[in-house]
Every structure is written in C-alpha cells, then in structure tokens.
C-alpha atoms as a PDB file:
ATOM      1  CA  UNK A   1     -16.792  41.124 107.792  1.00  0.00           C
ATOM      2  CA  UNK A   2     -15.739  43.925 109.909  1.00  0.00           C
ATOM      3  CA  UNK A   3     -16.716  47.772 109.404  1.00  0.00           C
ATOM      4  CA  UNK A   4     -13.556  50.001 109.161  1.00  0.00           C
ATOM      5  CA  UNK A   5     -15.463  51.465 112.530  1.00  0.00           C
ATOM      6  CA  UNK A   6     -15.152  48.318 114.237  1.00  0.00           C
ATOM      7  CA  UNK A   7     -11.416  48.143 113.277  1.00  0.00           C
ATOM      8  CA  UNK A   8      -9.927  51.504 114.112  1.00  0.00           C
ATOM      9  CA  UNK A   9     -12.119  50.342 117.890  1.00  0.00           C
ATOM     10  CA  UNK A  10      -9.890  47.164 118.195  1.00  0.00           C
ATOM     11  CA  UNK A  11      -6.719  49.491 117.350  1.00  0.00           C
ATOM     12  CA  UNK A  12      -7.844  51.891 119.603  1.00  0.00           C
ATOM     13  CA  UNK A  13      -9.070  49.083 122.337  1.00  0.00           C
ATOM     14  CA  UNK A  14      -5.331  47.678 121.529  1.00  0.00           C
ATOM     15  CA  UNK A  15      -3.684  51.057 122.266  1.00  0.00           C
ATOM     16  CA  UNK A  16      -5.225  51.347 125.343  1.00  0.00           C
ATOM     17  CA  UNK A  17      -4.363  48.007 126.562  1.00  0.00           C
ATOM     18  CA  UNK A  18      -0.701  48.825 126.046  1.00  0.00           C
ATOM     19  CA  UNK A  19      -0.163  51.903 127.606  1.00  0.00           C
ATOM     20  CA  UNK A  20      -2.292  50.530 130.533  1.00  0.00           C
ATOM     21  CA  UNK A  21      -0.011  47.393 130.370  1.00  0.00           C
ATOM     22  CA  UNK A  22       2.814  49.912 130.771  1.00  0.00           C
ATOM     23  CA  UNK A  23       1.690  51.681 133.867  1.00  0.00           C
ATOM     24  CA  UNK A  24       1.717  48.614 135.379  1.00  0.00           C
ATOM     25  CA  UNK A  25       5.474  48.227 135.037  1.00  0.00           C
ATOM     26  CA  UNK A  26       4.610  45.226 131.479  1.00  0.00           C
ATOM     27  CA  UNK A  27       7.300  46.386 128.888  1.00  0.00           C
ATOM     28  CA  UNK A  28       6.858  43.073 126.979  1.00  0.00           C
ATOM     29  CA  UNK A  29       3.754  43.781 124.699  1.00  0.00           C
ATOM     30  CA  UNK A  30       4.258  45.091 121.765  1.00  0.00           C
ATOM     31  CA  UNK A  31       1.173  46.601 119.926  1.00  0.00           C
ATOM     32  CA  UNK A  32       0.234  44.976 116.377  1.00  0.00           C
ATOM     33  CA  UNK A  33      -1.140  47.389 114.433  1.00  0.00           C
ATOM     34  CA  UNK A  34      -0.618  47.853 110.757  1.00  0.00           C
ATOM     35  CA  UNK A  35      -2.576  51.020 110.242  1.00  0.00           C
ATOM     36  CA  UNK A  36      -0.858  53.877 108.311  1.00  0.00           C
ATOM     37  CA  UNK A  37      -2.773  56.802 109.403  1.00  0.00           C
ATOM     38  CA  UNK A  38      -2.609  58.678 112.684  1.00  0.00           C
ATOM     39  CA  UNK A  39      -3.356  55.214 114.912  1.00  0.00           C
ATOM     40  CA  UNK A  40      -0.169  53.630 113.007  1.00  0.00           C
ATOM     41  CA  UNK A  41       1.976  56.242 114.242  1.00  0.00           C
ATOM     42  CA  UNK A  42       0.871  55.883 117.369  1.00  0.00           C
ATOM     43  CA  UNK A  43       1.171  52.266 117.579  1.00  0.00           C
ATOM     44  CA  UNK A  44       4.831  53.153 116.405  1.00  0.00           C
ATOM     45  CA  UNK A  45       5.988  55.080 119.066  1.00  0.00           C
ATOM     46  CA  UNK A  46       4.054  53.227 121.893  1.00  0.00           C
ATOM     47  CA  UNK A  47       5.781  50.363 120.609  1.00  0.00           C
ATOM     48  CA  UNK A  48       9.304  52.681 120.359  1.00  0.00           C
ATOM     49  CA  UNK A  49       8.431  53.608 124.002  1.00  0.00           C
ATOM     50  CA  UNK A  50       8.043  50.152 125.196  1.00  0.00           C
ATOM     51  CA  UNK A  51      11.579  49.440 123.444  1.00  0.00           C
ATOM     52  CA  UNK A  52      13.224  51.568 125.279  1.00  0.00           C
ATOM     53  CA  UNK A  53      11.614  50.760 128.574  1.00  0.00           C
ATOM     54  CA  UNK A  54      12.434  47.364 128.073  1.00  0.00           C
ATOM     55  CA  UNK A  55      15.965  48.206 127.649  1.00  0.00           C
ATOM     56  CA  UNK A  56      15.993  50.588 130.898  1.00  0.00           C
ATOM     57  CA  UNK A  57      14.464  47.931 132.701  1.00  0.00           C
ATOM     58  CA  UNK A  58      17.547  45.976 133.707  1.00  0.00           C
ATOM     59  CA  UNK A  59      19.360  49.135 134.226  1.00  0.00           C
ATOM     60  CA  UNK A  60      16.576  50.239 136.834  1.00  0.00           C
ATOM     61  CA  UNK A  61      16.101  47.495 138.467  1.00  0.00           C
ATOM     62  CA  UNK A  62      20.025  46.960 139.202  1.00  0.00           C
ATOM     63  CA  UNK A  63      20.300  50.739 140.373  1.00  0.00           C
ATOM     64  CA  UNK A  64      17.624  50.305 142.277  1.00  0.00           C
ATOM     65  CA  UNK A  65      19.269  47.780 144.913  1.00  0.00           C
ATOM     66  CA  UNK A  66      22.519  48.978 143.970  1.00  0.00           C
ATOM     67  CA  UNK A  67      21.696  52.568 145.087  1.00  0.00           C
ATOM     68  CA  UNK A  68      20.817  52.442 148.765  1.00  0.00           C
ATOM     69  CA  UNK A  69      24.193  49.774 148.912  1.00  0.00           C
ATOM     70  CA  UNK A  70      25.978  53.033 148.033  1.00  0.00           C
ATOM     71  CA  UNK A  71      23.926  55.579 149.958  1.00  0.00           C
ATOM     72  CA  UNK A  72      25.155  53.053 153.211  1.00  0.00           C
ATOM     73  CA  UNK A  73      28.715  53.391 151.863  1.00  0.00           C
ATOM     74  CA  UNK A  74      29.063  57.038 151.437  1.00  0.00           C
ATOM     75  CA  UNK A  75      26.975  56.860 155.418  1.00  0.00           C
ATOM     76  CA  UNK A  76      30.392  54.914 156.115  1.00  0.00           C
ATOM     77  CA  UNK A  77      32.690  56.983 154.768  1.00  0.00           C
ATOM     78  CA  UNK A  78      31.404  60.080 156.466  1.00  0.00           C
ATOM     79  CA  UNK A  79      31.395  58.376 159.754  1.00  0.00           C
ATOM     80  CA  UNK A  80      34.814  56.692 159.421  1.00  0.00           C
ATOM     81  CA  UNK A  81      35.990  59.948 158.165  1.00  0.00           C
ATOM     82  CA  UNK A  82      35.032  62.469 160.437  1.00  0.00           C
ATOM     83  CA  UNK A  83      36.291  59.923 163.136  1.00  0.00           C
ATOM     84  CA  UNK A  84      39.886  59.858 161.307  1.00  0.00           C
ATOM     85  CA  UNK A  85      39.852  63.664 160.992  1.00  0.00           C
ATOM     86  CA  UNK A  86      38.825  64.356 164.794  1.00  0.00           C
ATOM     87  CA  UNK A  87      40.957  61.688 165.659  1.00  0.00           C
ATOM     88  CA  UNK A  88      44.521  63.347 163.608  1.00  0.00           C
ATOM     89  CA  UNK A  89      42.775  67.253 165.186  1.00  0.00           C
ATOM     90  CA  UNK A  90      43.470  66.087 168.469  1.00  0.00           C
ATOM     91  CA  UNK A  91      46.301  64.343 167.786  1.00  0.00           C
ATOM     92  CA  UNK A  92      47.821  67.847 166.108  1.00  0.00           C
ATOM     93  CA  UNK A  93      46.620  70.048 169.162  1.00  0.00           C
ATOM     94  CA  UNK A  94      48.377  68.036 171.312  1.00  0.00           C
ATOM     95  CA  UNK A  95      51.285  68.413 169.432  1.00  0.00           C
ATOM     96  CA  UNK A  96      50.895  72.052 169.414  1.00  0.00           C
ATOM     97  CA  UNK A  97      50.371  72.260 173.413  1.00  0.00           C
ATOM     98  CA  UNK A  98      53.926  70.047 173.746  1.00  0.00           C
ATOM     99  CA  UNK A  99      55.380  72.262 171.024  1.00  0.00           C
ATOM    100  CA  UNK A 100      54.621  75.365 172.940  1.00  0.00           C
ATOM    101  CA  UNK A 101      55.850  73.839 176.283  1.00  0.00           C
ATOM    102  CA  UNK A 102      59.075  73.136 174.944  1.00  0.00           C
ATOM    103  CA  UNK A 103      59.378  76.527 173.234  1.00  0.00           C
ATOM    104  CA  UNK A 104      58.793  77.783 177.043  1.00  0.00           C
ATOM    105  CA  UNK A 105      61.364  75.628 178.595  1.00  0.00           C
ATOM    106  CA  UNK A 106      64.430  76.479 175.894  1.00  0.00           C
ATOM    107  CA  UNK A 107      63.566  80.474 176.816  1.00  0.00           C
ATOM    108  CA  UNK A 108      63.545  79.292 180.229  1.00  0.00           C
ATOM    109  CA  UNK A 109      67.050  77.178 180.289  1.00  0.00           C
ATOM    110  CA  UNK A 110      68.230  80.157 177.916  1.00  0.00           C
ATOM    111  CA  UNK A 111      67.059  82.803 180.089  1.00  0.00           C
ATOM    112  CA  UNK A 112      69.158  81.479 183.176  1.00  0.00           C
ATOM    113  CA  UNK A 113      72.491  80.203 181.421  1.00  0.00           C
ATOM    114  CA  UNK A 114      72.808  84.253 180.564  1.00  0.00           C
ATOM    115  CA  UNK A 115      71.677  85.035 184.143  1.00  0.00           C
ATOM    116  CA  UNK A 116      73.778  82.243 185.437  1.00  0.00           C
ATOM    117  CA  UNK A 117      76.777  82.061 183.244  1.00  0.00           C
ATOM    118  CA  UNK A 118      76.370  85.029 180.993  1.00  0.00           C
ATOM    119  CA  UNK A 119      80.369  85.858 181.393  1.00  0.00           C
ATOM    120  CA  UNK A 120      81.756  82.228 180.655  1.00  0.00           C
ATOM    121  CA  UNK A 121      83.658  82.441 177.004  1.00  0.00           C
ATOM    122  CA  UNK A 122      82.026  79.775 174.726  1.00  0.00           C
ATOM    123  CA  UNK A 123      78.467  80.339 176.037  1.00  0.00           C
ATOM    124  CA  UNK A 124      77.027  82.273 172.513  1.00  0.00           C
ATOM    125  CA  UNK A 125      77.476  78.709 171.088  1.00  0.00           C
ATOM    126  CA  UNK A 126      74.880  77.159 173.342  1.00  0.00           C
ATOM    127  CA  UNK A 127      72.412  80.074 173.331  1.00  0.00           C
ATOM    128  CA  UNK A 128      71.949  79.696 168.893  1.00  0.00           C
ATOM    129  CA  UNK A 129      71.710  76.294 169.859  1.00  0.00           C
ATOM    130  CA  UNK A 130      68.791  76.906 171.764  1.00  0.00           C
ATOM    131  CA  UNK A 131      67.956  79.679 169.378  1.00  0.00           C
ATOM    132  CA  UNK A 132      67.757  77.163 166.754  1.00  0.00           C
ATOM    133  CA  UNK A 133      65.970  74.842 168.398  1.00  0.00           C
ATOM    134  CA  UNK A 134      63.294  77.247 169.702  1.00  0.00           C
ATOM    135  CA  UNK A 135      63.199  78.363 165.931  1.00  0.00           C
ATOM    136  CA  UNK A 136      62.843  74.656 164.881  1.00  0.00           C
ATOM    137  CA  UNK A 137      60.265  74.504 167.770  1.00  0.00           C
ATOM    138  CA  UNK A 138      58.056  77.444 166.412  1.00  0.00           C
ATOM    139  CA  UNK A 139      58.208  75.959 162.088  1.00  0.00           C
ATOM    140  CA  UNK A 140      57.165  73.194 164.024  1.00  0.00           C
ATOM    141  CA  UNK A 141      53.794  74.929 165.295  1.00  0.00           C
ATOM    142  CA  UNK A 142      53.438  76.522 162.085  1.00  0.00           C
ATOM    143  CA  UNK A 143      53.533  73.472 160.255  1.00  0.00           C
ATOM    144  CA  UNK A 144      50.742  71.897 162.663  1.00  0.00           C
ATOM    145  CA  UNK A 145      48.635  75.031 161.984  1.00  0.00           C
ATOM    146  CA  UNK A 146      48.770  73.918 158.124  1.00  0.00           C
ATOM    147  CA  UNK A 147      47.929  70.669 159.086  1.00  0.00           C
ATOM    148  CA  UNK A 148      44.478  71.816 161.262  1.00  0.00           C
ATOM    149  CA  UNK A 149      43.706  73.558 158.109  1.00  0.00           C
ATOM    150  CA  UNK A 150      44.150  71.074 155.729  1.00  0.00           C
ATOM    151  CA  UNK A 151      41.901  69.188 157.311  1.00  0.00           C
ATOM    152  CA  UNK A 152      39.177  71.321 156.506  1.00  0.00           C
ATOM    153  CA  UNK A 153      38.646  69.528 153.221  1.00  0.00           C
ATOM    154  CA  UNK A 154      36.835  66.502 155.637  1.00  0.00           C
ATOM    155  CA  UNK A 155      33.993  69.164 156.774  1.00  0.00           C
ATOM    156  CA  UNK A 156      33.403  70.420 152.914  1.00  0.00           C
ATOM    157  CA  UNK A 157      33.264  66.322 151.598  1.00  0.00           C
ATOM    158  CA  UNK A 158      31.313  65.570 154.197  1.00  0.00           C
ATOM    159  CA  UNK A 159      28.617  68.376 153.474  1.00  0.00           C
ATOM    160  CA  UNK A 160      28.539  66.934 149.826  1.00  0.00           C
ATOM    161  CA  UNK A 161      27.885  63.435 150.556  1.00  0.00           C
ATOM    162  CA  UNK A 162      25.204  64.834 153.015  1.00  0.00           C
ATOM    163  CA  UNK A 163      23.564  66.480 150.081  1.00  0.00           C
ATOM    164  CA  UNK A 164      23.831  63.782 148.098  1.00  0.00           C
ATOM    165  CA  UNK A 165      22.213  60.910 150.411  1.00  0.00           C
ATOM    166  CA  UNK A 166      19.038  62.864 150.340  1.00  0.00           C
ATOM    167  CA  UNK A 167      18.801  62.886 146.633  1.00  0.00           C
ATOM    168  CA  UNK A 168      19.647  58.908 146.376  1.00  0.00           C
ATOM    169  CA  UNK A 169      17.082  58.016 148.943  1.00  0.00           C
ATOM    170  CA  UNK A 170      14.576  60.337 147.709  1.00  0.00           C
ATOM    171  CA  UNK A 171      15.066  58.674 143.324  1.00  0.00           C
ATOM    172  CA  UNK A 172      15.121  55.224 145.054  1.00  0.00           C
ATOM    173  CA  UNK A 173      11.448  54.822 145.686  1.00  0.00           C
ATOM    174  CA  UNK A 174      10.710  56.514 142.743  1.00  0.00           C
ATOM    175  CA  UNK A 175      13.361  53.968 140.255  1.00  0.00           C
ATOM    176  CA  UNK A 176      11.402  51.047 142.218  1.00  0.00           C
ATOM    177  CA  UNK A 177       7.885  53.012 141.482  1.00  0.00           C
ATOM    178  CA  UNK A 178       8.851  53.345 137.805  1.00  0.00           C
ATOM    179  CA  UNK A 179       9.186  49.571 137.870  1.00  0.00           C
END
C-alpha cells in the first residue's frame, strides 16, 4: 500500500511533468490529481493554464504565419504609396511651373496691348479678360499648393507603418517560440 509520502511524490513527480510538458509547447496533458490541499490547487490551475493555452494555440499558430503575410503587405503599401505620392508631387510642380508661365505670358500680352493699343475704345474689355484669367491662373497655383500639402499625410502613414513592421517582426519569433 502506498505511504501518503509516496503519494504527495507521484503528485508532485506529476506536476512537474506537466509544466515541463508545457515548456515544450504540449498543451494536451491534463494533470490527474484529486488532492484537496495545496497540491490540488495547484493541479487546478496548471490544468486551468493548460486550458487556456490550448485554446490560444490555434490563435497563435494562425497569427503566426498570418503576421509576416501582413508585415509584407503594409512593406507594399509603403512602397506603392510613396511611389503614387512622388509620382502626383511631380505631377503638381509641373503644373505649378506651367501655371506660372502662363501667368507671365497674360502680363506679357497685357502689358503690350496697353503699350500697343492703349487708346483703341473697347480695349478695357480684353485687359479684365486677361485680368481674370491671370486671377484664375494664380487660384490655380494656390490650389496646387493645397494639394503639395495634402500630401503630407503619405510621409506621417508611412512613418507609422515603419514603426509598426519592427514590432510585428520582432512578436513573430517570439508567437512561434511560445509554440
């Protein structure tokens, strides 16, 4: 017959072997110990513990592939968007240089019709033409300059995905260790 002595060692011995078992990533052993004392209630919650784990399991392991798929992505969208931003910046300064040129050329064409033809009645009708046009011309480059600065919202999403691929690739490894 076996001493109480000899019994609280198997518990013990039994303990031991589970929390081993879960270092080594096995949540599926659950400890059989009927004891009520101190050893019972730690059977309990090594046995609560290995619950749990077995229900996080799943939900590690899928995060764990699933998590460098979307540290790649967010690599993507930083790339494709800092393309699409340079890409509509030099497409706006351009704009803005052709703009400007054409804001030169109507004071040009208005400065010589009132050199030219400053006396000929019906000529104040042309010039707010151009004026309106060269005032057209400058909301224009105004409304470019809003554009360049919108963009700025790019630069500060891209600095928060950089931050965050760090983190992801730095909890990957350490998801898969857990497992």
């Amino acid at each position: 017959m076996e001493t109480a002595r000899e019994t609280k060692r198997g518990q013990i011995r039994a303990l031991v072997e589970a929390a081993r078992g879960m270092t080594e990533g096995n949540f599926n052993r659950l400890v059989s110990i009927k004891a009520k004392d101190e050893i019972g209630q730690l059977a309990y919650y090594i046995n609560q513990t290995l619950l749990n784990l077995q229900q996080l399991d799943p939900v590690v392991k899928g995060s764990s592939g699933q998590i460098p798929k979307a540290s790649s992505q967010l690599s993507d969208v930083v790339r494709t968007t800092e393309a699409a931003t340079l890409k509509v910046l030099d497409e706006t300064e351009k704009i803005m240089e052709e703009q400007e040129r054409a804001t030169r050329e109507l004071e040009r064409v208005k400065e010589w019709l009132v050199a030219e033809h400053g006396d000929l009645p019906g000529l104040d009708p042309a010039i707010a033409s151009l004026d309106t046009v060269g005032t057209l011309h400058r909301t224009s480059l105004d409304r470019t300059m809003a554009i360049i600065a919108a963009m700025e919202f790019q630069d500060l999403t891209t600095q928060k995905i950089e931050k965050t691929l760090p983190i992801m690739s730095e909890v990957t490894p350490r998801l898969v260790g857990l497992l």
